[in-house]
PDB file of N, CA and C in Angstrom:
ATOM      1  N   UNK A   1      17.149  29.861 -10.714  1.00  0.00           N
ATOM      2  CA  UNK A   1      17.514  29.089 -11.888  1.00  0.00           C
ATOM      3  C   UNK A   1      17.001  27.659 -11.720  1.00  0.00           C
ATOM      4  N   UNK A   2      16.209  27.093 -12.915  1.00  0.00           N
ATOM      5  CA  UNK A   2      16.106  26.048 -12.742  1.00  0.00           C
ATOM      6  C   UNK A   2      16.946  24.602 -12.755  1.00  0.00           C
ATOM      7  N   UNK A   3      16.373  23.610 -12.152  1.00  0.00           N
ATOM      8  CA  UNK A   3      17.097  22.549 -12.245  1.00  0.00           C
ATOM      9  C   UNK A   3      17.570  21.499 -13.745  1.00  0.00           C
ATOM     10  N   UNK A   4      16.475  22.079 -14.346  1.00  0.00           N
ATOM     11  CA  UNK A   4      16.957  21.019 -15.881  1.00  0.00           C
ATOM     12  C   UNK A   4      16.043  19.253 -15.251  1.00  0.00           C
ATOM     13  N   UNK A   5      15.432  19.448 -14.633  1.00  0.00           N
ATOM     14  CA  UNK A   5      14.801  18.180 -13.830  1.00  0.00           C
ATOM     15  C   UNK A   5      13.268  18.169 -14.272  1.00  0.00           C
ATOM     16  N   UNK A   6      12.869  16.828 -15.155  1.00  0.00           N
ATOM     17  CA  UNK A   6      11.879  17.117 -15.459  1.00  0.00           C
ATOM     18  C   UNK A   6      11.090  15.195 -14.733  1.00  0.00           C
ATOM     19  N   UNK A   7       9.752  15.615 -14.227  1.00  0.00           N
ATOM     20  CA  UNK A   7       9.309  14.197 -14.235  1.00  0.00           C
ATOM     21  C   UNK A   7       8.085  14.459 -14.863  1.00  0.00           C
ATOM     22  N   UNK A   8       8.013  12.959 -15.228  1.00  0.00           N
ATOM     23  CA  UNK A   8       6.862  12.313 -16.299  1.00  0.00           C
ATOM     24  C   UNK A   8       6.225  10.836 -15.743  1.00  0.00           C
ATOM     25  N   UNK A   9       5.137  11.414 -15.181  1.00  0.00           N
ATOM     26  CA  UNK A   9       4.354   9.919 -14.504  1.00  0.00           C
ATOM     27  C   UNK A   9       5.562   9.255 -13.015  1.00  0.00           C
ATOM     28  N   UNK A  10       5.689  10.482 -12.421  1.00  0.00           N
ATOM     29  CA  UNK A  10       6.382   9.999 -11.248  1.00  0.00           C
ATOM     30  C   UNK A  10       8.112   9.377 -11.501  1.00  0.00           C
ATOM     31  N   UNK A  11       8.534   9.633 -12.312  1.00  0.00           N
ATOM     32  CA  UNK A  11       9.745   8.952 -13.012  1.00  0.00           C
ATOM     33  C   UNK A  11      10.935  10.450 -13.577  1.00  0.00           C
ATOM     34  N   UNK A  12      11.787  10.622 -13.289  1.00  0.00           N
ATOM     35  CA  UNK A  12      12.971  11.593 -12.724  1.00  0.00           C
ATOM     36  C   UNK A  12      13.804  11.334 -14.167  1.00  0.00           C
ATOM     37  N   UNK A  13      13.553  12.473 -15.140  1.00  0.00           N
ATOM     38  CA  UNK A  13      14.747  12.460 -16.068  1.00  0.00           C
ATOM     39  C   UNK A  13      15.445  14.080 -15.803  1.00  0.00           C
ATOM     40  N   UNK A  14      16.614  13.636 -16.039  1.00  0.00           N
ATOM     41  CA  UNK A  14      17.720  14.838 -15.967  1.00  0.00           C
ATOM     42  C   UNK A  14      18.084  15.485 -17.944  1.00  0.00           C
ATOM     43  N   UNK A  15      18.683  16.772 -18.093  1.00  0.00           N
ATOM     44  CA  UNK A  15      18.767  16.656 -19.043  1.00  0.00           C
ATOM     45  C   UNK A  15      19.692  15.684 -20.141  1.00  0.00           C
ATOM     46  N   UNK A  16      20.653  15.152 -19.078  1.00  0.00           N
ATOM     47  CA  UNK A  16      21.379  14.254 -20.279  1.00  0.00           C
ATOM     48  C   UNK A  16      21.041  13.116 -20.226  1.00  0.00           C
ATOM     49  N   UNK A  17      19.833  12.582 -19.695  1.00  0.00           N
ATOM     50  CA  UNK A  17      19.235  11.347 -20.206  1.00  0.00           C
ATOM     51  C   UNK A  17      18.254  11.818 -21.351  1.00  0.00           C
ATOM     52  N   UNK A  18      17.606  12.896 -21.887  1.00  0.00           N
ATOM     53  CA  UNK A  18      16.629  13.398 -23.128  1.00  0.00           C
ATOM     54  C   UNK A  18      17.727  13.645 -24.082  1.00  0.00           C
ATOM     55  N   UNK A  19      17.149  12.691 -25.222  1.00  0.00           N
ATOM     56  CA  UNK A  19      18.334  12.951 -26.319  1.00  0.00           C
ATOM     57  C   UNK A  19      17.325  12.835 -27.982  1.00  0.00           C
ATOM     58  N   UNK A  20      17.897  13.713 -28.731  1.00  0.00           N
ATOM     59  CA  UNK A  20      16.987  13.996 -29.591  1.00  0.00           C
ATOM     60  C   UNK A  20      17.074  12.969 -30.673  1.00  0.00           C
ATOM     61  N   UNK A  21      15.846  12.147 -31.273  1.00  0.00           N
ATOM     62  CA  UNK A  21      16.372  11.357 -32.329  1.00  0.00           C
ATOM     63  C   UNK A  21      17.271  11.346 -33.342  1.00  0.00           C
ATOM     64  N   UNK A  22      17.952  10.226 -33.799  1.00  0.00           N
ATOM     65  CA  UNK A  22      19.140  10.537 -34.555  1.00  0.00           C
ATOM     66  C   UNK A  22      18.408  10.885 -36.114  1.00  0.00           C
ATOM     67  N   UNK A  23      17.456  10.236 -36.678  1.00  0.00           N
ATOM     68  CA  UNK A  23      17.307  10.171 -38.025  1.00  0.00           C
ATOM     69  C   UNK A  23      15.734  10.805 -37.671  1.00  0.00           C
ATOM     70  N   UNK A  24      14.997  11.076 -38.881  1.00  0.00           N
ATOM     71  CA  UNK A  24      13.687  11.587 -39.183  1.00  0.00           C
ATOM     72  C   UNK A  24      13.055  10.584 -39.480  1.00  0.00           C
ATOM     73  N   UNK A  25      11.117  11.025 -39.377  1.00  0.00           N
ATOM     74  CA  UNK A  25      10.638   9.760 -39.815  1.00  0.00           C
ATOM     75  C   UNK A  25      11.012   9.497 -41.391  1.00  0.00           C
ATOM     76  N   UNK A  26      10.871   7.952 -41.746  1.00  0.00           N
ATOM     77  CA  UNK A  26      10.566   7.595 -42.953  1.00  0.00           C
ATOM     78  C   UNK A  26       9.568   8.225 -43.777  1.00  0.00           C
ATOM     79  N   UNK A  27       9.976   8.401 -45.340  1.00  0.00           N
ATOM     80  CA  UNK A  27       9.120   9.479 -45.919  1.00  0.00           C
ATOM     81  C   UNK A  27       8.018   8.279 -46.353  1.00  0.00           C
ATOM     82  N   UNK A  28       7.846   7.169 -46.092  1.00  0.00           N
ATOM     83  CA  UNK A  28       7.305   6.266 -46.678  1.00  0.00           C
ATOM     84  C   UNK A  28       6.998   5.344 -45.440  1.00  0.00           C
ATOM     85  N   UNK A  29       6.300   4.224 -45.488  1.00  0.00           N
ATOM     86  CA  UNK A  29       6.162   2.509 -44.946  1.00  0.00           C
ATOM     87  C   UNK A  29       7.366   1.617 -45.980  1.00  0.00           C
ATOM     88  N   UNK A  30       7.565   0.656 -44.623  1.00  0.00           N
ATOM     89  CA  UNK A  30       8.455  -0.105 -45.210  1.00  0.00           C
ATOM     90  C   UNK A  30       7.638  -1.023 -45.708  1.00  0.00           C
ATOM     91  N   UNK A  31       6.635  -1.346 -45.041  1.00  0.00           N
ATOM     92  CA  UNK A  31       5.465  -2.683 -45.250  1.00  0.00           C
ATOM     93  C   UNK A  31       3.917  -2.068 -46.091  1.00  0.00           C
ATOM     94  N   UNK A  32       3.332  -2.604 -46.390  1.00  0.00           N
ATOM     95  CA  UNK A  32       1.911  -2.255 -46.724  1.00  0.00           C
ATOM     96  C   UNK A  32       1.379  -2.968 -45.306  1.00  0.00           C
ATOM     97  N   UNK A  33       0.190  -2.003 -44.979  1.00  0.00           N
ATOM     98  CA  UNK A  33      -0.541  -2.898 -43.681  1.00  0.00           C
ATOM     99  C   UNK A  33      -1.036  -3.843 -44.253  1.00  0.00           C
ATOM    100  N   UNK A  34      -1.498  -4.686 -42.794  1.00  0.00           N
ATOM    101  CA  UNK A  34      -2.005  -6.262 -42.979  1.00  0.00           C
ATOM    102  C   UNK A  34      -3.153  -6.121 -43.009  1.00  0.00           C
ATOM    103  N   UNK A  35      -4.103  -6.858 -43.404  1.00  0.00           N
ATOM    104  CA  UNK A  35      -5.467  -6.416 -42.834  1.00  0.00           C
ATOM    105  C   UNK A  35      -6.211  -7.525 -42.140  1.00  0.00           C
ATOM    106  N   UNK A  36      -5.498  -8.234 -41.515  1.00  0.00           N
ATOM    107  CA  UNK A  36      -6.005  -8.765 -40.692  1.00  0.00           C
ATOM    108  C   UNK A  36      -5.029  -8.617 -38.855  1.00  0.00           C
ATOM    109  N   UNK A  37      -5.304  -8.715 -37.849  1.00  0.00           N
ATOM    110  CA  UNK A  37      -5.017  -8.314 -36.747  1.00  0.00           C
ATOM    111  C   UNK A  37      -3.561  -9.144 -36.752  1.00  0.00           C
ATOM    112  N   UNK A  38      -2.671  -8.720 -36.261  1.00  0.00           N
ATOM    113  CA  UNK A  38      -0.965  -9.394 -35.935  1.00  0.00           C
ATOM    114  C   UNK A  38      -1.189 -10.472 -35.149  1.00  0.00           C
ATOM    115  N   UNK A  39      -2.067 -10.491 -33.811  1.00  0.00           N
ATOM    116  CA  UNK A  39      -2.297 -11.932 -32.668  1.00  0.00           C
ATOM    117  C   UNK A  39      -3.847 -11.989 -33.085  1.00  0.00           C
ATOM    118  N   UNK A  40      -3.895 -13.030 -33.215  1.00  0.00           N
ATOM    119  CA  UNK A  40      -4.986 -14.099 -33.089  1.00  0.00           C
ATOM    120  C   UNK A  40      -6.140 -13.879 -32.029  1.00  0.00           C
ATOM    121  N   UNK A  41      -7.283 -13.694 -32.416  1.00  0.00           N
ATOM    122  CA  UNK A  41      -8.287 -13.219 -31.081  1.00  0.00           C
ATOM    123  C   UNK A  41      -8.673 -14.888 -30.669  1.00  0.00           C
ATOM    124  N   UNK A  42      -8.837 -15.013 -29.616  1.00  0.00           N
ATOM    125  CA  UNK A  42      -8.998 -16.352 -29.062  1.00  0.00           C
ATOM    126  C   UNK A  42     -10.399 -16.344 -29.584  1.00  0.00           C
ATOM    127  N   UNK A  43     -11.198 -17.481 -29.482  1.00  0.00           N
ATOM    128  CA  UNK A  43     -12.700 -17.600 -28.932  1.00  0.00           C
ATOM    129  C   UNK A  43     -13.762 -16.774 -27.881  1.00  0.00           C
ATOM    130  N   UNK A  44     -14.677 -16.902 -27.846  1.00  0.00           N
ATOM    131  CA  UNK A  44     -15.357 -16.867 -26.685  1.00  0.00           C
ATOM    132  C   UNK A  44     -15.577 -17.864 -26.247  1.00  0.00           C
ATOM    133  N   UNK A  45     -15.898 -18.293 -24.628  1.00  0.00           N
ATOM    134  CA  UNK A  45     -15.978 -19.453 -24.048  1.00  0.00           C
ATOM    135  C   UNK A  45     -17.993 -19.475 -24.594  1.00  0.00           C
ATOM    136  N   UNK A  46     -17.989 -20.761 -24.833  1.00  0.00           N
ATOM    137  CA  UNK A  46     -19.447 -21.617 -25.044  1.00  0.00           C
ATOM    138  C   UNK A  46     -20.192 -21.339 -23.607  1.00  0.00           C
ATOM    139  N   UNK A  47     -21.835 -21.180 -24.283  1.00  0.00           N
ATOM    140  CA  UNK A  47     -22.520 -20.362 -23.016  1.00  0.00           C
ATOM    141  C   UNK A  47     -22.534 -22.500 -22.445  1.00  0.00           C
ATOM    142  N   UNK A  48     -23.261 -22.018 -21.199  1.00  0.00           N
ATOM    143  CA  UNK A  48     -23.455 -23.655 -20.944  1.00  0.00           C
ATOM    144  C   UNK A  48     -24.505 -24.305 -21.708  1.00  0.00           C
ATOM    145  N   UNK A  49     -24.878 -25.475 -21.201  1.00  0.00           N
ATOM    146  CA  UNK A  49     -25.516 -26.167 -21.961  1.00  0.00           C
ATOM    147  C   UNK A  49     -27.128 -26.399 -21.994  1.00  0.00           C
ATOM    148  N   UNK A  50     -28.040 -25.646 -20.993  1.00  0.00           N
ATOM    149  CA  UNK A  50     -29.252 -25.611 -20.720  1.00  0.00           C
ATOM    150  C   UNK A  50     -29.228 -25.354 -19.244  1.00  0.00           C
ATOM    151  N   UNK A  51     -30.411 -24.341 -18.790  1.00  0.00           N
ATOM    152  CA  UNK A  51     -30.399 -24.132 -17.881  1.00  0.00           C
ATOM    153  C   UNK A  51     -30.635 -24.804 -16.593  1.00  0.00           C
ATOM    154  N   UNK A  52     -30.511 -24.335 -15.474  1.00  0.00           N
ATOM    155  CA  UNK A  52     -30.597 -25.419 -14.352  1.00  0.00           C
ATOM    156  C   UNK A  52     -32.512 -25.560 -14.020  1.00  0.00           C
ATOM    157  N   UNK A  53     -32.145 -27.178 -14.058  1.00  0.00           N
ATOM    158  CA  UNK A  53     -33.516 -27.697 -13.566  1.00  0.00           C
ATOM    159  C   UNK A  53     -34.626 -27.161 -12.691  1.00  0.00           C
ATOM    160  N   UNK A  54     -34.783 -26.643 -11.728  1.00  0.00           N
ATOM    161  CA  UNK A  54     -35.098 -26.201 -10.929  1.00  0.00           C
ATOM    162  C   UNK A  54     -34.891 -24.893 -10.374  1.00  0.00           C
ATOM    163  N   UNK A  55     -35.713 -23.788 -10.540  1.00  0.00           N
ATOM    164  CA  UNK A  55     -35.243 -21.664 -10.119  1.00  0.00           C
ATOM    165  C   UNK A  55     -35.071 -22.255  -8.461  1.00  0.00           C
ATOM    166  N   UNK A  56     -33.907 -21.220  -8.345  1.00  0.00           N
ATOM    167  CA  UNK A  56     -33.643 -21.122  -6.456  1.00  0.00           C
ATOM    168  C   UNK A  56     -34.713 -21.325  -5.772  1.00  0.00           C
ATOM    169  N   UNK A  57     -34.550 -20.907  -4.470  1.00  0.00           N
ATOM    170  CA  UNK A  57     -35.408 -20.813  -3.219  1.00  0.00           C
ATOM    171  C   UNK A  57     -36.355 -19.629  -3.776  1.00  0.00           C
ATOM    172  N   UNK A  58     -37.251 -19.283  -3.160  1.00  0.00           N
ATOM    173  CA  UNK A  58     -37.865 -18.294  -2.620  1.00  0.00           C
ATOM    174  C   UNK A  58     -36.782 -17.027  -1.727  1.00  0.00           C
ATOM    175  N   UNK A  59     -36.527 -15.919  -1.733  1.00  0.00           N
ATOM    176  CA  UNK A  59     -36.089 -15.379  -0.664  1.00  0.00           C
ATOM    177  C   UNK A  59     -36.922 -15.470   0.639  1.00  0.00           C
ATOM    178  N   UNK A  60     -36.275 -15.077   2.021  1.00  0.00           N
ATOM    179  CA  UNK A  60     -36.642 -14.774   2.795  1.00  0.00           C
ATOM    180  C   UNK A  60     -37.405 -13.730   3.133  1.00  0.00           C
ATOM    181  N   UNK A  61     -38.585 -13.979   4.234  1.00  0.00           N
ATOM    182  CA  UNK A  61     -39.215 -13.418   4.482  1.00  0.00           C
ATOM    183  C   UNK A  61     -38.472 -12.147   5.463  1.00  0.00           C
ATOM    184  N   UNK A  62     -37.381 -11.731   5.391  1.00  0.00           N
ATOM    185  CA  UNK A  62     -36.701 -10.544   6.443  1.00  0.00           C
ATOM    186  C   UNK A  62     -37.145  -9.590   5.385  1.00  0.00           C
ATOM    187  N   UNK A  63     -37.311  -8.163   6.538  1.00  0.00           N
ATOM    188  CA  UNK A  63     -36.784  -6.709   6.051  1.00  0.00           C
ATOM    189  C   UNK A  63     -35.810  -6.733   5.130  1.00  0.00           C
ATOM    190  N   UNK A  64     -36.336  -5.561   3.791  1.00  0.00           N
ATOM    191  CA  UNK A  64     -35.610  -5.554   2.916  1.00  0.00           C
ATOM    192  C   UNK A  64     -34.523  -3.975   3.170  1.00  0.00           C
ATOM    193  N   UNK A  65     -35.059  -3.368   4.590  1.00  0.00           N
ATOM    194  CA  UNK A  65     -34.398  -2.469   4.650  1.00  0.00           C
ATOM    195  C   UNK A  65     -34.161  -2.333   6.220  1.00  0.00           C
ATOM    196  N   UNK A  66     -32.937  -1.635   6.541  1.00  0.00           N
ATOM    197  CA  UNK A  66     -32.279  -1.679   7.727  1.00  0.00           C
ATOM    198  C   UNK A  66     -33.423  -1.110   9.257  1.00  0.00           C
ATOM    199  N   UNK A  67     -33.633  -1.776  10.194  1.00  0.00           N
ATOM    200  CA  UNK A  67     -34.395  -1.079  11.666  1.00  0.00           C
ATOM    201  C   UNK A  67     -33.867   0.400  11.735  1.00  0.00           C
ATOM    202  N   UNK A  68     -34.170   0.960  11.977  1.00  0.00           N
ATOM    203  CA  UNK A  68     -34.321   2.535  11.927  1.00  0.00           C
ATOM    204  C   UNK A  68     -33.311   2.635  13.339  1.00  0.00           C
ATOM    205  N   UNK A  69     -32.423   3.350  13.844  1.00  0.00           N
ATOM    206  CA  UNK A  69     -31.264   3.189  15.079  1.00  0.00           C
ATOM    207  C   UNK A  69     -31.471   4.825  15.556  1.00  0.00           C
ATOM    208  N   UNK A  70     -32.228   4.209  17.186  1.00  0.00           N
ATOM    209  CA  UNK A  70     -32.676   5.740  17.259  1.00  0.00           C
ATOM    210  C   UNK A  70     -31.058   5.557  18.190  1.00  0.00           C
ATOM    211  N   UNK A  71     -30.937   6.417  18.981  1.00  0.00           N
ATOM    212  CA  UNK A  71     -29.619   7.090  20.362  1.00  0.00           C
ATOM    213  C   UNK A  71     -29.811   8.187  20.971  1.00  0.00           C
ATOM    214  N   UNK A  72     -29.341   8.333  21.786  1.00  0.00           N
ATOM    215  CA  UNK A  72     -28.764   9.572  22.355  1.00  0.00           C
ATOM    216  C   UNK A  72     -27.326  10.132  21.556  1.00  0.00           C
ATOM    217  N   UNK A  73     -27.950  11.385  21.495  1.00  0.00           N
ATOM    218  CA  UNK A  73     -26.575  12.030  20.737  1.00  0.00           C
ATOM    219  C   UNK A  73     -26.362  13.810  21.103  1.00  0.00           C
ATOM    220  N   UNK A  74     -25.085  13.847  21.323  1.00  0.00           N
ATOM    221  CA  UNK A  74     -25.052  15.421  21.679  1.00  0.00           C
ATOM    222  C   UNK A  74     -25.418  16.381  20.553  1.00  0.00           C
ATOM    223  N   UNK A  75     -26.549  17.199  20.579  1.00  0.00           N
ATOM    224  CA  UNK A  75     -27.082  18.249  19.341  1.00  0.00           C
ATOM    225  C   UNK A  75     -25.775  19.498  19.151  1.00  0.00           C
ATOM    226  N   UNK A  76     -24.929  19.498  18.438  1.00  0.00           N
ATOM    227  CA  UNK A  76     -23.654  20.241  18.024  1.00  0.00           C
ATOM    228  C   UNK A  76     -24.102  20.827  17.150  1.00  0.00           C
ATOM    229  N   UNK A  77     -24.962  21.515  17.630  1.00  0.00           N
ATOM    230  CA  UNK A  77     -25.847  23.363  17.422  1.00  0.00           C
ATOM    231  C   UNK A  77     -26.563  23.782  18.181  1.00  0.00           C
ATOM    232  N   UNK A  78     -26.615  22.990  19.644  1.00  0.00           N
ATOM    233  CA  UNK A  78     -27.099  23.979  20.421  1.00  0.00           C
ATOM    234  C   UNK A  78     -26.140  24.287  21.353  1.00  0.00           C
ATOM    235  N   UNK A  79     -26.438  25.857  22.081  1.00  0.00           N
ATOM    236  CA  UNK A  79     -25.347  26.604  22.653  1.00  0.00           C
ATOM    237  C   UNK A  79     -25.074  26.371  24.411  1.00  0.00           C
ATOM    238  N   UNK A  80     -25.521  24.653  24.628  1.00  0.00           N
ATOM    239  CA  UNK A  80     -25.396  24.756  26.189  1.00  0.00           C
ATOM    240  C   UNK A  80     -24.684  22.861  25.540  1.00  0.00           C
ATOM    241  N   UNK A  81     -24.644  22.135  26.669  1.00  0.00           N
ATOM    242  CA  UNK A  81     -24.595  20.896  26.328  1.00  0.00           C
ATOM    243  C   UNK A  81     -26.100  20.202  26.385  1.00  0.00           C
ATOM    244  N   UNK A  82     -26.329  20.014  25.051  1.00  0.00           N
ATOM    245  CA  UNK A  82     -28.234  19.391  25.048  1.00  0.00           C
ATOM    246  C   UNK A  82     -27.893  17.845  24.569  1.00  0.00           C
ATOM    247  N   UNK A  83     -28.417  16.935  25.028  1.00  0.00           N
ATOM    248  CA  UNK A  83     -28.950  15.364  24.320  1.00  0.00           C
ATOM    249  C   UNK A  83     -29.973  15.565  23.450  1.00  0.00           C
ATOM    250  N   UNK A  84     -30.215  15.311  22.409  1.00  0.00           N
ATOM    251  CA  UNK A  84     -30.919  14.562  21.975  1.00  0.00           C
ATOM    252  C   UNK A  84     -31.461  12.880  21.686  1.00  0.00           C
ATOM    253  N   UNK A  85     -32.306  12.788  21.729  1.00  0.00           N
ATOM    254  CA  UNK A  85     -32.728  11.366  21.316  1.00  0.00           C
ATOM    255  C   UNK A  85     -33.475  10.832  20.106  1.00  0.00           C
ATOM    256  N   UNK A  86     -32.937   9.875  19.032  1.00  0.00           N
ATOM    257  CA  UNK A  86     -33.502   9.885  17.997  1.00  0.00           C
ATOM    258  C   UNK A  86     -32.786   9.577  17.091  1.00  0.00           C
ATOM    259  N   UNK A  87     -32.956   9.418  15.227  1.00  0.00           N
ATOM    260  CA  UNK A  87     -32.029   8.702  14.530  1.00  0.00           C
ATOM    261  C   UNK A  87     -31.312  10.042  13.144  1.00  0.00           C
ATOM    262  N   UNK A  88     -31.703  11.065  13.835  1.00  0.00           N
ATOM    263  CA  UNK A  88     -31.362  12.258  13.209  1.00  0.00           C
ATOM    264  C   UNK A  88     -30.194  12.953  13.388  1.00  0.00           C
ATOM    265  N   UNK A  89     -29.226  12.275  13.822  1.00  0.00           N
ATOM    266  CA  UNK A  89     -27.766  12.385  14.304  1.00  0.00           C
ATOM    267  C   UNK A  89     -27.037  12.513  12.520  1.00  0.00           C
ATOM    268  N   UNK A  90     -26.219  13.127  12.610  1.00  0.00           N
ATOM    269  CA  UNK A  90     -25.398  13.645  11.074  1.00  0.00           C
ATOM    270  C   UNK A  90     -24.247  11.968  11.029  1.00  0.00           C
ATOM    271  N   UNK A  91     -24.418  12.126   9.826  1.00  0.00           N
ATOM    272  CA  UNK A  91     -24.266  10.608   9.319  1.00  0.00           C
ATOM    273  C   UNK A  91     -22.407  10.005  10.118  1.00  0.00           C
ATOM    274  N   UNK A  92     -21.616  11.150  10.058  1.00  0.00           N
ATOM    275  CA  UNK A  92     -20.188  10.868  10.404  1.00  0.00           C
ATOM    276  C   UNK A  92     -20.006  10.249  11.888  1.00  0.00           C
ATOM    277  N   UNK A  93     -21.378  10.871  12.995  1.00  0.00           N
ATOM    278  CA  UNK A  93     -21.415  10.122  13.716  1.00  0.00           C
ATOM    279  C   UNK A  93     -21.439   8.995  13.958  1.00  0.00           C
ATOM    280  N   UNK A  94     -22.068   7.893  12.739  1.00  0.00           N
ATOM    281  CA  UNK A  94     -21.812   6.777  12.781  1.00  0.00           C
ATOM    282  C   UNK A  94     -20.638   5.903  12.313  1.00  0.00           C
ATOM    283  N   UNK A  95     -19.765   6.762  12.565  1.00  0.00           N
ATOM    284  CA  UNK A  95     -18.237   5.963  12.126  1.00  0.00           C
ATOM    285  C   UNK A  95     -17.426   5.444  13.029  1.00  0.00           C
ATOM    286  N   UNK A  96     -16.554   4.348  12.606  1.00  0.00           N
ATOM    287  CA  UNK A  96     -16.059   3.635  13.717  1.00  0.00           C
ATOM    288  C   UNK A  96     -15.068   4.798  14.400  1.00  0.00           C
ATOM    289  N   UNK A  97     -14.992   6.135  13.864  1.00  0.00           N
ATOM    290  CA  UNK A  97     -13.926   7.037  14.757  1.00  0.00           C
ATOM    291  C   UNK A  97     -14.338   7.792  15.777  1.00  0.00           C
ATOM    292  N   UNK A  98     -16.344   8.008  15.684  1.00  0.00           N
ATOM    293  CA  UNK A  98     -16.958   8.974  16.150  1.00  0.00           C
ATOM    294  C   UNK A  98     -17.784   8.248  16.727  1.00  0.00           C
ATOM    295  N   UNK A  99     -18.154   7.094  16.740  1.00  0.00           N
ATOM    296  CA  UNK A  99     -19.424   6.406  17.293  1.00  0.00           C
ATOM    297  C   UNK A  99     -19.357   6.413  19.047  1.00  0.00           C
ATOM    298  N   UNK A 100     -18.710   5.906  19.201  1.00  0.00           N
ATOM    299  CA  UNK A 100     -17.859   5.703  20.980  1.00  0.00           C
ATOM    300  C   UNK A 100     -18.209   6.862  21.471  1.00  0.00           C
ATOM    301  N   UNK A 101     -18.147   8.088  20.742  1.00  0.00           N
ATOM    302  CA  UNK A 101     -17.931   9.663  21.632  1.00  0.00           C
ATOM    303  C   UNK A 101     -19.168  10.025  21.562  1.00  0.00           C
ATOM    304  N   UNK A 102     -20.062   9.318  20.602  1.00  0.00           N
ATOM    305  CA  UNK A 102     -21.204  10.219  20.046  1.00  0.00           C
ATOM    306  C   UNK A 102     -22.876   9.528  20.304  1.00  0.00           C
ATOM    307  N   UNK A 103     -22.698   8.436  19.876  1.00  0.00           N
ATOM    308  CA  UNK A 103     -23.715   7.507  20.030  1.00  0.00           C
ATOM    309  C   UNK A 103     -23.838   7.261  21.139  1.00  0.00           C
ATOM    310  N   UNK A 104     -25.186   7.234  21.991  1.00  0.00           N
ATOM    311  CA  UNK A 104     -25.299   6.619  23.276  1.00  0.00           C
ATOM    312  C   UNK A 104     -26.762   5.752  23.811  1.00  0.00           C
ATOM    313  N   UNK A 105     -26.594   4.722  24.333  1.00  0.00           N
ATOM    314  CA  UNK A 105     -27.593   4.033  24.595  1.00  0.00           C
ATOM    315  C   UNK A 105     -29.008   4.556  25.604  1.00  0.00           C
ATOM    316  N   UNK A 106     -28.179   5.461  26.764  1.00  0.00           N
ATOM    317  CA  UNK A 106     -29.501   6.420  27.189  1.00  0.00           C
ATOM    318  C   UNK A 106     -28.455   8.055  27.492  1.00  0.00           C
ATOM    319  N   UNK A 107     -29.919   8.472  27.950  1.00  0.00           N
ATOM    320  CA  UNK A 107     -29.426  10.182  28.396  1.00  0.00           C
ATOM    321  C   UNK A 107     -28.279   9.862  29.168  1.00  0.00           C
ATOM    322  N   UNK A 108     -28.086   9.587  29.945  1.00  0.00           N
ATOM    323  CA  UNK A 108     -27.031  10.029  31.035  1.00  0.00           C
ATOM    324  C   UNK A 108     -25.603   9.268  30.310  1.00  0.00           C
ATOM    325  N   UNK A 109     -25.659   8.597  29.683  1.00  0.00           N
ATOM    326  CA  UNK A 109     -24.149   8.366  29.132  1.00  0.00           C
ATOM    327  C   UNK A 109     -23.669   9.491  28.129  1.00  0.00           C
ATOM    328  N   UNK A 110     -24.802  10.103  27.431  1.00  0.00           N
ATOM    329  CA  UNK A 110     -24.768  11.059  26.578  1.00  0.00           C
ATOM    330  C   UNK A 110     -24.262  12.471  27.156  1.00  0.00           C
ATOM    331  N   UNK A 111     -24.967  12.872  28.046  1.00  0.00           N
ATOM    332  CA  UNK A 111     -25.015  14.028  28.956  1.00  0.00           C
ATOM    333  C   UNK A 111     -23.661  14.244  30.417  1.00  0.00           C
ATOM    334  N   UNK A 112     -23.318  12.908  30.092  1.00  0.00           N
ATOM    335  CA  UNK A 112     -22.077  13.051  31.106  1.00  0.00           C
ATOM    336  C   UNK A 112     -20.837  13.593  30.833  1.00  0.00           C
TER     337      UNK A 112
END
């Protein structure tokens, strides 16, 4: 048997808080609509006043894309314990939860 317990958007009504309206809608409006909006739309703010004198810097001459990060990493598909070396390691390895266990600077930290 159920509880009679209903929630709506995380919020706990029982049945004797749901209570059915007392009267029906109006067969009519009490008002004619307005036709203009009830609150007032503000402005938009004014663009500025002319642009700035002088365009930025130049960017820098750096890489627009990240050094390639080779490692040592244990291959978790092959059927012995193998290292690999290289930047073809599955991406989760590089997470701050997996990096420590997984990533390694040469073979033998990898392989140990």
């Amino acid at each position: 048997m159920g509880t009679g317990v209903v929630y709506i958007d995380d919020v706990q009504f029982s049945p004797l808080q749901l209570t059915l309206p007392t009267n029906g809608p109006s067969p009519s409006p009490t008002k004619a609509p307005s036709p203009s909006p009830t609150e007032p739309i503000p402005p938009s703010p004014s663009p500025t006043k002319a642009p700035s004198p002088s365009p930025t810097k130049a960017p820098s001459p750096s890489p627009t894309a990240l050094a390639e990060r080779k490692y040592w990493y244990p291959d978790i598909h092959a059927n012995k314990n193998w290292c690999v070396h290289g930047s073809d390691f599955p991406s989760w390895m590089d997470t701050d939860a997996h990096r420590s266990n997984n990533l390694f600077g040469s073979m033998g930290d990898c392989c140990s």
